[in-house]
N, C-alpha and C. Protein backbone atom coordinates (compact mmCIF):
# COMPACT_ATOMS: atom_id res chain seq x y z
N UNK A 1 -8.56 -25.56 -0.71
CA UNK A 1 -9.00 -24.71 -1.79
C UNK A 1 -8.16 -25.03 -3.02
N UNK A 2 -8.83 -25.50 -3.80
CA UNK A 2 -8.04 -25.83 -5.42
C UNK A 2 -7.57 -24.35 -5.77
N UNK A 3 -6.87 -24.39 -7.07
CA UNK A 3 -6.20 -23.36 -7.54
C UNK A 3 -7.24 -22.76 -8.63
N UNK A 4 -8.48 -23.65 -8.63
CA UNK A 4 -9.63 -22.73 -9.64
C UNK A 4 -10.60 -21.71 -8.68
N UNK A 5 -10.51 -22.29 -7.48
CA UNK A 5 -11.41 -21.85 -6.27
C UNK A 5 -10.57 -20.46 -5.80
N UNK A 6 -9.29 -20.57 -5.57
CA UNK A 6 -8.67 -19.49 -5.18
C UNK A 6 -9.11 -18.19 -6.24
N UNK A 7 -8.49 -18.72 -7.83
CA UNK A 7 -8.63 -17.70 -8.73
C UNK A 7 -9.94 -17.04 -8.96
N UNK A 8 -10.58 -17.57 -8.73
CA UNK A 8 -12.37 -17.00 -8.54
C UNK A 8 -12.10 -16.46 -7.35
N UNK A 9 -11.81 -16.54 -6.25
CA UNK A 9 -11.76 -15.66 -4.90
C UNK A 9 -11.04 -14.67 -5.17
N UNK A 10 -10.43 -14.64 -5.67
CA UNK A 10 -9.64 -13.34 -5.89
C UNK A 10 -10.08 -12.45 -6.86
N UNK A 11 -10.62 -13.15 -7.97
CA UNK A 11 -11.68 -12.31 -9.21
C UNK A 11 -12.57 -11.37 -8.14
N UNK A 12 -13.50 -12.47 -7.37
CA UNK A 12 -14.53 -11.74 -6.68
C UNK A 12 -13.95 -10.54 -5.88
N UNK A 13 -12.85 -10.68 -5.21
CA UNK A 13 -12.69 -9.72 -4.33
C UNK A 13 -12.05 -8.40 -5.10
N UNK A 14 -11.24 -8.40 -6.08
CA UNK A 14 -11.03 -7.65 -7.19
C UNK A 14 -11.92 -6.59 -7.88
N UNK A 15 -11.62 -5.36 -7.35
CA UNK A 15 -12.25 -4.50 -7.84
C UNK A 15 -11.84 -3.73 -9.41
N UNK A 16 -12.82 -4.07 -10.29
CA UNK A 16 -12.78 -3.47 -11.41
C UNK A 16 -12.17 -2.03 -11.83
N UNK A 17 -10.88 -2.09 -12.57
CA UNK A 17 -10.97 -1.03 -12.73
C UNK A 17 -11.31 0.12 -14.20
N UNK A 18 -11.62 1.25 -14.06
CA UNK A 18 -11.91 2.02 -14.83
C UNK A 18 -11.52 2.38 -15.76
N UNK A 19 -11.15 1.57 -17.06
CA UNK A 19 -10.02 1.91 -17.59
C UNK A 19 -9.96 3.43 -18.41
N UNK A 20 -11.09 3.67 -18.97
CA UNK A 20 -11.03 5.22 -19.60
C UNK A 20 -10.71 6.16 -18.77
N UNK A 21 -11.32 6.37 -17.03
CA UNK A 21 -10.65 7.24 -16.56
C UNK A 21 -9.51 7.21 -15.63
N UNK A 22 -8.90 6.36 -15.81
CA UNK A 22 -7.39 5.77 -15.81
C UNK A 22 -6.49 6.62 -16.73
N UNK A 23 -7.00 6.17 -17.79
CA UNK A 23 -5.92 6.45 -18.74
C UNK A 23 -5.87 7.93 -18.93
N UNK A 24 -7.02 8.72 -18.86
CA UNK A 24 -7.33 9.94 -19.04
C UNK A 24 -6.71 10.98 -18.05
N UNK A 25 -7.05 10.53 -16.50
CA UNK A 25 -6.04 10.90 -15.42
C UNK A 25 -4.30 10.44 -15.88
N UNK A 26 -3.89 9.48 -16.35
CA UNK A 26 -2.40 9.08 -16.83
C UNK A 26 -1.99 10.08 -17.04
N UNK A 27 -2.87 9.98 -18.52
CA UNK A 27 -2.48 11.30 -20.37
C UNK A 27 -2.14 12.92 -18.85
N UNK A 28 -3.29 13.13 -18.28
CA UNK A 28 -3.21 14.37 -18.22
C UNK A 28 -1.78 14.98 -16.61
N UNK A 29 -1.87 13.51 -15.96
CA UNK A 29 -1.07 14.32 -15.02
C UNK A 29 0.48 13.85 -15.84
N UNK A 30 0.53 12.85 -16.96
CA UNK A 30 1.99 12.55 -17.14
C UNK A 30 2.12 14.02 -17.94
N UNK A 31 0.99 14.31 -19.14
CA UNK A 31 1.37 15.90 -19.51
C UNK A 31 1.60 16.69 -19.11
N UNK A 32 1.09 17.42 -17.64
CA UNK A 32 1.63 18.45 -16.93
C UNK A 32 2.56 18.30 -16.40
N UNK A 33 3.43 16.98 -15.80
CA UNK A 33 4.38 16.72 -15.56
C UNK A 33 5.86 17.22 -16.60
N UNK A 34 5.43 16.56 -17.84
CA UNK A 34 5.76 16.94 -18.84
C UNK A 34 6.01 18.60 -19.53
N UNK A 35 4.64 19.03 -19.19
CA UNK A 35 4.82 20.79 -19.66
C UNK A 35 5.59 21.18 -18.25
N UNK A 36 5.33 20.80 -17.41
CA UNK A 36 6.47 21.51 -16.54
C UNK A 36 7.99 21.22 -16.60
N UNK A 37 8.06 20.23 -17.24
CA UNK A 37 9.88 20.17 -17.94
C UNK A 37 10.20 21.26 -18.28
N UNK A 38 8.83 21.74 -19.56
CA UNK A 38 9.33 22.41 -20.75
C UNK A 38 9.00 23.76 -20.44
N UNK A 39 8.07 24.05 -19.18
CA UNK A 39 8.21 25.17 -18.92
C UNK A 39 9.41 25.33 -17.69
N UNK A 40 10.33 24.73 -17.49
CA UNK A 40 11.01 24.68 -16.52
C UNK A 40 12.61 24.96 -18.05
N UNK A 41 12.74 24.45 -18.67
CA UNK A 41 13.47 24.29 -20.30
C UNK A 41 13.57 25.23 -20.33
N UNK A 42 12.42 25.97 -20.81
CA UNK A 42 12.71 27.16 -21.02
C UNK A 42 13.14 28.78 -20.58
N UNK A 43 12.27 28.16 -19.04
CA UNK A 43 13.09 29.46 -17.97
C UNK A 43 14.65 29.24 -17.95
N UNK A 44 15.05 27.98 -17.82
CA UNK A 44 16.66 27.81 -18.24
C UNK A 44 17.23 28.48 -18.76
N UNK A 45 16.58 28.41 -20.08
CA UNK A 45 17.59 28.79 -21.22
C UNK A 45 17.37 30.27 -21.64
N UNK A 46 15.64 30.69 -21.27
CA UNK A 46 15.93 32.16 -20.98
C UNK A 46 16.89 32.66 -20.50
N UNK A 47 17.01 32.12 -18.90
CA UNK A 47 18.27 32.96 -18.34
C UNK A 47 19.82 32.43 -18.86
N UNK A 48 19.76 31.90 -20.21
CA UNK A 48 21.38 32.36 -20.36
C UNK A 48 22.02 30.88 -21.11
N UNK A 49 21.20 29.64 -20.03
CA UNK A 49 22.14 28.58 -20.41
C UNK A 49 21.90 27.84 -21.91
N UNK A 50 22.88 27.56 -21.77
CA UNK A 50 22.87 26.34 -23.16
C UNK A 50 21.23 25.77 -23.35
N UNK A 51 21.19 25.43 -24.41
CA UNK A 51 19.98 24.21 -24.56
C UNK A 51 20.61 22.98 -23.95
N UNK A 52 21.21 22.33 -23.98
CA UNK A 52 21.72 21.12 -23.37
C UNK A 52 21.67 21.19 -22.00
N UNK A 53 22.40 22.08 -21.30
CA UNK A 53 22.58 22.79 -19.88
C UNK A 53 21.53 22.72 -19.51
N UNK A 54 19.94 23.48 -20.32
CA UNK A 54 19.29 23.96 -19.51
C UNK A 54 18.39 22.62 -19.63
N UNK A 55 18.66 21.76 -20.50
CA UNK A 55 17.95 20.52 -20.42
C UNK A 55 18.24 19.61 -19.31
N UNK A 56 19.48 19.40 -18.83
CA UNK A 56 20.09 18.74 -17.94
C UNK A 56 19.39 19.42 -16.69
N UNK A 57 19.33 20.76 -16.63
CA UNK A 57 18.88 20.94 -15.10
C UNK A 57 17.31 21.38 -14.99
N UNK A 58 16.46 21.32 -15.94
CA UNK A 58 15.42 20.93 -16.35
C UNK A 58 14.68 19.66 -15.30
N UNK A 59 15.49 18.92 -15.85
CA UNK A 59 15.39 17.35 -15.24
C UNK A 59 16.20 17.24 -13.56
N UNK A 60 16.84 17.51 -13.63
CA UNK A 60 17.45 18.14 -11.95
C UNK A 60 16.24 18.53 -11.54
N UNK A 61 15.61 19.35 -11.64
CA UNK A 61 14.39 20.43 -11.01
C UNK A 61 13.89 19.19 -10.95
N UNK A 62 12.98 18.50 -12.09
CA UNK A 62 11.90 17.49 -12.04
C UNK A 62 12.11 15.87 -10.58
N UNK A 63 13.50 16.06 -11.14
CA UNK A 63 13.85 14.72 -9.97
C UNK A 63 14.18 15.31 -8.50
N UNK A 64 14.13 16.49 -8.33
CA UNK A 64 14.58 16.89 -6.91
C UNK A 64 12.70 17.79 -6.49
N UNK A 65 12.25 17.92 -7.29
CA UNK A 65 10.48 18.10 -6.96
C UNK A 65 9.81 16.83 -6.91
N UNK A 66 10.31 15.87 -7.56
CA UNK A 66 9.75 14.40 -7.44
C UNK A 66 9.94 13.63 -5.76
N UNK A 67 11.71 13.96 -5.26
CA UNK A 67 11.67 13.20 -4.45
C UNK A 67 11.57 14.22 -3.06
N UNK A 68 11.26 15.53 -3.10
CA UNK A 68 10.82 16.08 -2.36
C UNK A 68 9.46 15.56 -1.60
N UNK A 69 8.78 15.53 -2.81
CA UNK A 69 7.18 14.92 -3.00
C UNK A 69 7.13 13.51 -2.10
N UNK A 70 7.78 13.30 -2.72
CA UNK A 70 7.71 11.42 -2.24
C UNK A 70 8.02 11.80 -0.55
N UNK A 71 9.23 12.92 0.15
CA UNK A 71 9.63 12.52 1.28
C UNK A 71 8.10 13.09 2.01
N UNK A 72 7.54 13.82 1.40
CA UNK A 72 6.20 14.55 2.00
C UNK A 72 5.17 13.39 2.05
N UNK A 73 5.69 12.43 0.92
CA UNK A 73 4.21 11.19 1.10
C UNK A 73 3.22 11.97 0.21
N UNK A 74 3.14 13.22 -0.79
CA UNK A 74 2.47 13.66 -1.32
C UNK A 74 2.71 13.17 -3.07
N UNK A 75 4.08 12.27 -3.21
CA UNK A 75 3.21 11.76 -4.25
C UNK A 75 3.15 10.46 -4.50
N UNK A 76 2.85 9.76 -3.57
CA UNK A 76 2.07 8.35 -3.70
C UNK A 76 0.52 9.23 -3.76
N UNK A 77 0.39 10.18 -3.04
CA UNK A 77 -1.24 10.39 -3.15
C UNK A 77 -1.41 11.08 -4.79
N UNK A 78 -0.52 11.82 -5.35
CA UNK A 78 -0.87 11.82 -6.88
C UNK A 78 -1.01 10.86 -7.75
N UNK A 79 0.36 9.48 -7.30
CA UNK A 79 0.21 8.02 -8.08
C UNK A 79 -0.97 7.56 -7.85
N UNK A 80 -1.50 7.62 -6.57
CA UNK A 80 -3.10 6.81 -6.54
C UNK A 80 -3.56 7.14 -8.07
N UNK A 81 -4.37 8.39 -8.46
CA UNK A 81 -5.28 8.48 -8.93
C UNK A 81 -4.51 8.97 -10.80
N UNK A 82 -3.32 9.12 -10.33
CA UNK A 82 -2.98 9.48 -11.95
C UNK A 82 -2.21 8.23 -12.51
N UNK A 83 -1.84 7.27 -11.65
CA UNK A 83 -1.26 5.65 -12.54
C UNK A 83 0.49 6.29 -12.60
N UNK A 84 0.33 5.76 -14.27
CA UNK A 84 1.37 5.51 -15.01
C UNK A 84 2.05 6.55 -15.32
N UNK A 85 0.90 7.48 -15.29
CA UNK A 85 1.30 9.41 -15.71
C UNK A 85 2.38 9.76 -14.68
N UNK A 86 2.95 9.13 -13.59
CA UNK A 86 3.63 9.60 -12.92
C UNK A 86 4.92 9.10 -13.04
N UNK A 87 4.44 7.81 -13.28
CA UNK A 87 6.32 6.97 -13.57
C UNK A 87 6.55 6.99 -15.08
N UNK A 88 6.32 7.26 -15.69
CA UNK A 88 6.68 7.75 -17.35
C UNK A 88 7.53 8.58 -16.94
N UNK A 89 7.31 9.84 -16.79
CA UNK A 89 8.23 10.96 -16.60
C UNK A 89 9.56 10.29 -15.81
N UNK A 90 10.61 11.62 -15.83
CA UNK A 90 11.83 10.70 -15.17
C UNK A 90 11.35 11.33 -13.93
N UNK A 91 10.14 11.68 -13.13
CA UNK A 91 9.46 11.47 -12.31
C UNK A 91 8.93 10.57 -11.17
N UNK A 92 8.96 9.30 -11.98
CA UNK A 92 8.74 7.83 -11.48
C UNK A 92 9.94 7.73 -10.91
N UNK A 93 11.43 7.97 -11.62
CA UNK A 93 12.80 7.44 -11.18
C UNK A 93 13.23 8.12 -9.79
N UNK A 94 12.53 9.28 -9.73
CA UNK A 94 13.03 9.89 -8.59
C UNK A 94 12.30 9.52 -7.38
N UNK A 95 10.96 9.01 -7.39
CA UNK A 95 10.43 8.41 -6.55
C UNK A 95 10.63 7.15 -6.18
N UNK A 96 11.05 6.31 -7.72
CA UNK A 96 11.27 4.76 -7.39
C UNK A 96 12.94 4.90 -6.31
N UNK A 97 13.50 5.85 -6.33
CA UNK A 97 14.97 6.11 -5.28
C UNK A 97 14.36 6.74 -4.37
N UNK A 98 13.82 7.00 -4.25
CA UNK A 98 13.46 8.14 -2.71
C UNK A 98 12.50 7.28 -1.61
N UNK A 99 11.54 6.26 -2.83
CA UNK A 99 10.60 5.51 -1.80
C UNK A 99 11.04 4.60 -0.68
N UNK A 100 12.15 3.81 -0.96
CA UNK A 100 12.41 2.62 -0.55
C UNK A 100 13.48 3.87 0.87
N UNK A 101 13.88 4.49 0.70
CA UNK A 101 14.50 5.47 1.74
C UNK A 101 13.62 5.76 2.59
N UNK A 102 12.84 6.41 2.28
CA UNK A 102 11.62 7.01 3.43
C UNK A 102 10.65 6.12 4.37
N UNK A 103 10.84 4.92 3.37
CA UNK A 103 10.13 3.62 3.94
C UNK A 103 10.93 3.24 5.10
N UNK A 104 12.21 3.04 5.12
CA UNK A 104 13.07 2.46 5.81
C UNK A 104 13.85 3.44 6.80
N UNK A 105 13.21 4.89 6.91
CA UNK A 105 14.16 5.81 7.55
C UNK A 105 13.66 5.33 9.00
N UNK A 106 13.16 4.68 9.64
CA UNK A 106 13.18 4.15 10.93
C UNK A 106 13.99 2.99 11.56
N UNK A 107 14.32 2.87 10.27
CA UNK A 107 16.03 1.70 10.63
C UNK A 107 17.38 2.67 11.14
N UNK A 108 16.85 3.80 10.57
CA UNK A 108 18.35 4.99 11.23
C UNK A 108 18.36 5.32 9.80
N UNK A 109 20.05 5.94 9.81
CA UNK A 109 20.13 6.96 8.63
C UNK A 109 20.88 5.78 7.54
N UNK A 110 22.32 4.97 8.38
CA UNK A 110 22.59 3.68 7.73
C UNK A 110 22.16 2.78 7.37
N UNK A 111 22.00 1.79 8.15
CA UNK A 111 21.15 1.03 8.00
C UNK A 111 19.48 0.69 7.27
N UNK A 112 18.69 1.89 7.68
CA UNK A 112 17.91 2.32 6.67
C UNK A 112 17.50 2.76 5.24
N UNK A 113 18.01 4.30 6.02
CA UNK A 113 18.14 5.35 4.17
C UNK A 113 19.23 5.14 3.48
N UNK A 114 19.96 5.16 3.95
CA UNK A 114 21.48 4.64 3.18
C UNK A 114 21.30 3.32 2.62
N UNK A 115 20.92 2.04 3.20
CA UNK A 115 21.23 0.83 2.78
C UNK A 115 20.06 0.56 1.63
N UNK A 116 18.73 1.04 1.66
CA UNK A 116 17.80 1.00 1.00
C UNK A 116 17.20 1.62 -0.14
N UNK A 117 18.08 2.96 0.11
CA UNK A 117 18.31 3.89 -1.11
C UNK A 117 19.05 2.73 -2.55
N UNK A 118 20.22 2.28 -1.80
CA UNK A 118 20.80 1.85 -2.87
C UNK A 118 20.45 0.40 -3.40
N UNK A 119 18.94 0.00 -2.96
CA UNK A 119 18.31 -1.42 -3.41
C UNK A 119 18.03 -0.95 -5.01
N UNK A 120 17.19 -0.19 -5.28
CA UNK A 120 16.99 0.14 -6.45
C UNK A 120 18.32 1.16 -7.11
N UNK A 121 18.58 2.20 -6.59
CA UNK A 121 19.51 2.92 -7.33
C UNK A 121 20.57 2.25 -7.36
N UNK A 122 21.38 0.84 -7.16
CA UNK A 122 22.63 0.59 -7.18
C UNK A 122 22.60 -0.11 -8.69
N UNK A 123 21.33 -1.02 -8.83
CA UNK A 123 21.25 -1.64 -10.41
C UNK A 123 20.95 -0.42 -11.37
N UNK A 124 20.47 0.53 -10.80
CA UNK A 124 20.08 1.43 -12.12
C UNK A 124 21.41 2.42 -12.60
N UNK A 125 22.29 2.33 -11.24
CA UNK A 125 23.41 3.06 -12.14
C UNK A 125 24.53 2.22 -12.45
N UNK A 126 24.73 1.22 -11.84
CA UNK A 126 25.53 0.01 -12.80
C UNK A 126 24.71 0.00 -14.36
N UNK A 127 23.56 -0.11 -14.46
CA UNK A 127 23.07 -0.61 -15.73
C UNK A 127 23.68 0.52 -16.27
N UNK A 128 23.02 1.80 -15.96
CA UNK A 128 23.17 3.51 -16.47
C UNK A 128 25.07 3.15 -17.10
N UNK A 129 25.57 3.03 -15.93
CA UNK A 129 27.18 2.64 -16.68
C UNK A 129 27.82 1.93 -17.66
N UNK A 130 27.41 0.91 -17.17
CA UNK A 130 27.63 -0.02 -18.52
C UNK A 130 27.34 0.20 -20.04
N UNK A 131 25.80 0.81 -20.00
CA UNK A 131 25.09 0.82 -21.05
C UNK A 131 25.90 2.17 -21.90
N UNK A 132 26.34 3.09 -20.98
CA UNK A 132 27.05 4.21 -21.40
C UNK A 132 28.33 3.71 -21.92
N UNK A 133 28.90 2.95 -21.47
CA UNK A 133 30.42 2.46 -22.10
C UNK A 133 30.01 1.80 -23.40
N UNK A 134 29.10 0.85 -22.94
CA UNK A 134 28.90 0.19 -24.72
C UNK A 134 28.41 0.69 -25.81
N UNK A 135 27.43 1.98 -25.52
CA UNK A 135 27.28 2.53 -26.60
C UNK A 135 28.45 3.81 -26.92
N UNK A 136 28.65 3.94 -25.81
CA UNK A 136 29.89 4.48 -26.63
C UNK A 136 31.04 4.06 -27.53
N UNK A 137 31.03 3.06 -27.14
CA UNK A 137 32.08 1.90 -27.77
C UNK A 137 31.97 1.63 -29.08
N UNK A 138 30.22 1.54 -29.52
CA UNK A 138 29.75 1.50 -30.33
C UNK A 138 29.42 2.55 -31.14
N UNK A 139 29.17 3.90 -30.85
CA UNK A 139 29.80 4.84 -31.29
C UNK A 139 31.11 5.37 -31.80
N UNK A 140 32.21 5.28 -31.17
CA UNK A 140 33.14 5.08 -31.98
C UNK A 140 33.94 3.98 -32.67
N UNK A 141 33.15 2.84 -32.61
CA UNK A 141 33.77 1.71 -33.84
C UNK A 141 32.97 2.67 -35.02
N UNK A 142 31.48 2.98 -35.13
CA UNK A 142 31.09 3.38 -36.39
C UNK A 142 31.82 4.87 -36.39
N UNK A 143 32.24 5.60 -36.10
CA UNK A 143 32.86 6.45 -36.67
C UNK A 143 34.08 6.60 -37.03
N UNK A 144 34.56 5.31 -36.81
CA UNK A 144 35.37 4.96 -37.40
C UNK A 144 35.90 4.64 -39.16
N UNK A 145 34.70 4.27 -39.49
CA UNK A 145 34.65 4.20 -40.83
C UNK A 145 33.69 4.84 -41.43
């Protein structure tokens, strides 16, 4: 099979997808995702805390309902049909750490969830670190002058 023969086999078998109601499912589950930050924001800060505070655990709530979801297997079945609307939010992040765990929890708790957890989360918080030192760095050279 040439490499023009393959790419047509794969066209053919390739199912079209929908792009308006794609995007429309995206817009609407990444928004409720979204209003539930801000209705989550604001019960925060009703009860008392800081705006900052209640932003920080805002997002706590969102990433510990995200990877709840994921250990239930209930939200790959929301990613099916809502896309991108799900990993926009810091929604996606809590699933992109939780998936590769749950996948692998039949290797044991080491070897598995432990070792696989940290395939994705070990580059994202080295990067997360680094990126925090240099802009800080860079923050205070300019306030410096």
């Amino acid at each position: 099979m040439t490499e023009k023969q393959y790419d047509a086999f794969i066209r053919e078998l390739s199912s079209k997808s929908p792009v308006l109601p794609d995007c429309i499912w995206a817009f609407g589950v990444g928004g409720a995702i979204c209003t539930l930050g801000q209705v989550l924001l604001n019960w925060y800060a009703s009860m008392g805390l800081p705006k900052q505070d209640a932003s920080g655990a805002a997002s706590m709530t969102l990433v510990v309902i995200a990877a709840i979801l994921t250990g239930l297997s209930v939200f790959d079945d929301i990613a099916k049909h809502a896309g991108a609307g799900t990993l926009v939010p810091i929604t996606g992040f809590a699933n992109a750490i939780a998936a590769p765990a749950v996948e692998f929890q039949t290797e044991g708790f080491i070897l598995g969830v432990g070792a696989k957890m940290f395939t994705i989360a070990g580059p994202v918080i080295v990067y997360g670190t680094v990126a925090s030192v240099v802009y800080g760095i860079i923050y205070w050279i300019t306030t410096l002058f």
